[in-house]
Protein backbone atom coordinates (compact mmCIF):
# COMPACT_ATOMS: atom_id res chain seq x y z
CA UNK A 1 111.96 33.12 56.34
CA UNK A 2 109.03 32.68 53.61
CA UNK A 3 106.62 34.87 52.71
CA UNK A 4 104.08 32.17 53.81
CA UNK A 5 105.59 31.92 57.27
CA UNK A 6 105.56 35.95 57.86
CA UNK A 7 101.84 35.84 56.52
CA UNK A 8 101.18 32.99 59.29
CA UNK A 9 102.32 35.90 62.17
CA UNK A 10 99.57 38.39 61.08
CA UNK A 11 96.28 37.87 62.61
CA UNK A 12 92.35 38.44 61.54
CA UNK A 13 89.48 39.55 63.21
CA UNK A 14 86.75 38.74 60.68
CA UNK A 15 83.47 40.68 60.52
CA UNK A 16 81.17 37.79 60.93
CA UNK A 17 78.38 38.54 58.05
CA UNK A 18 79.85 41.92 56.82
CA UNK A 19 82.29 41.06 54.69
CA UNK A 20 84.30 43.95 52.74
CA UNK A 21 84.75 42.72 49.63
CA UNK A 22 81.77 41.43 47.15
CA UNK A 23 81.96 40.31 43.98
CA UNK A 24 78.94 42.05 42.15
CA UNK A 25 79.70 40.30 38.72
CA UNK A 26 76.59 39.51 36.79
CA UNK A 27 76.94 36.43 33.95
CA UNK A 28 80.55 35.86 32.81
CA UNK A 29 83.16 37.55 35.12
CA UNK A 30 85.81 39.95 32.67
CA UNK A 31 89.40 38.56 32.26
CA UNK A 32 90.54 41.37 35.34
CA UNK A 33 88.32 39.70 37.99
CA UNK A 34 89.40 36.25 36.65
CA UNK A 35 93.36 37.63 37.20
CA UNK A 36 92.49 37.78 40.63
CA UNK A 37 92.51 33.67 41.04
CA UNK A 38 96.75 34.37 40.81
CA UNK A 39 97.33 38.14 41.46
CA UNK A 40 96.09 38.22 44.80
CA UNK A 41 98.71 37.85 47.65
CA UNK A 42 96.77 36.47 50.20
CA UNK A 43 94.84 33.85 47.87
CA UNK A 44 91.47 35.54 48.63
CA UNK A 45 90.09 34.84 45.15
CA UNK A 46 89.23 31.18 43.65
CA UNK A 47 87.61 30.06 40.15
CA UNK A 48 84.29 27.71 40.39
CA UNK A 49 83.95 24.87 38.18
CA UNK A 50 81.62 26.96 36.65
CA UNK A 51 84.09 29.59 35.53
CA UNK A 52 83.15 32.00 38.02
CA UNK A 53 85.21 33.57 40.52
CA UNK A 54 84.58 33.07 44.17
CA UNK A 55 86.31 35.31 47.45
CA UNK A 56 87.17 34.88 50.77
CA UNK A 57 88.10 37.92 52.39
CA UNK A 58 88.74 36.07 56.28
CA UNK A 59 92.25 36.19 54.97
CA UNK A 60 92.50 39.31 53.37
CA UNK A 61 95.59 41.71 53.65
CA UNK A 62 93.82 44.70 52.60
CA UNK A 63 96.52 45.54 50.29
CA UNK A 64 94.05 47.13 47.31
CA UNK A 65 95.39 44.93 44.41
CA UNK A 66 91.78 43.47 43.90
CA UNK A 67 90.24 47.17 43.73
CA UNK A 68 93.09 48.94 41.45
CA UNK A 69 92.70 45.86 38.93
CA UNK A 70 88.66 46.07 38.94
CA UNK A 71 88.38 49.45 38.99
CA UNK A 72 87.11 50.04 35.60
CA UNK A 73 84.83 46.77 35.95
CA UNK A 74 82.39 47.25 38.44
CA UNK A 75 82.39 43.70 39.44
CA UNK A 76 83.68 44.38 42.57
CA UNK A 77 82.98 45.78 46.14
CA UNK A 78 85.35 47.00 48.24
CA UNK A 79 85.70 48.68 51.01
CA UNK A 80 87.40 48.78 54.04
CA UNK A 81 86.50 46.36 57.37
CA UNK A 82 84.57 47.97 60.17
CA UNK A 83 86.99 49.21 63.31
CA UNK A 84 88.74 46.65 64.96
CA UNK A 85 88.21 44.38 62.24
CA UNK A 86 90.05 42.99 59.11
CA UNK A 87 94.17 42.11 59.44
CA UNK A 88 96.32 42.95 62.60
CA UNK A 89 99.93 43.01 61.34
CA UNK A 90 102.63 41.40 63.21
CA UNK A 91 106.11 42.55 62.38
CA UNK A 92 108.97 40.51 63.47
């Protein structure tokens, strides 16, 4: 089975207007948040055609790369989704 196809059995419940992770960058965004655009699992992260880098975390797996990798930055928010919300894993 692919990873793609064991990421399609997990399910969301996004926060409608609270979402956990911001991007806080101010001007040009360092070379960690730009990593983000391939190192995150889940695909959260994108770069604009204006070199920035945009998220969305509907389809995040909560997994921490993102905050480990900005950690010294400050350009990013994290934290984790409210009760009830954010990835329901599906094993099997």
């Amino acid at each position: 089975m692919k990873v793609e196809e064991k990421l399609y059995n997990n399910r969301y419940m996004v926060d409608e207007g609270r979402p956990h992770i911001a991007i806080t960058a101010k001007g040009e965004p360092s070379a960690a948040l730009k990593s983000l655009v391939k190192v995150c699992p889940a695909g959260c992260y994108a770069e604009e055609e204006d070199g920035s880098v945009a998220v969305t975390p509907d389809g995040c797996l909560e997994c921490g790369t993102c905050r480990i990798i900005c950690a010294g930055t400050g350009e990013l928010q994290w934290d984790y989704p409210r009760g009830g919300y954010g990835i329901l894993f599906k094993f099997g």
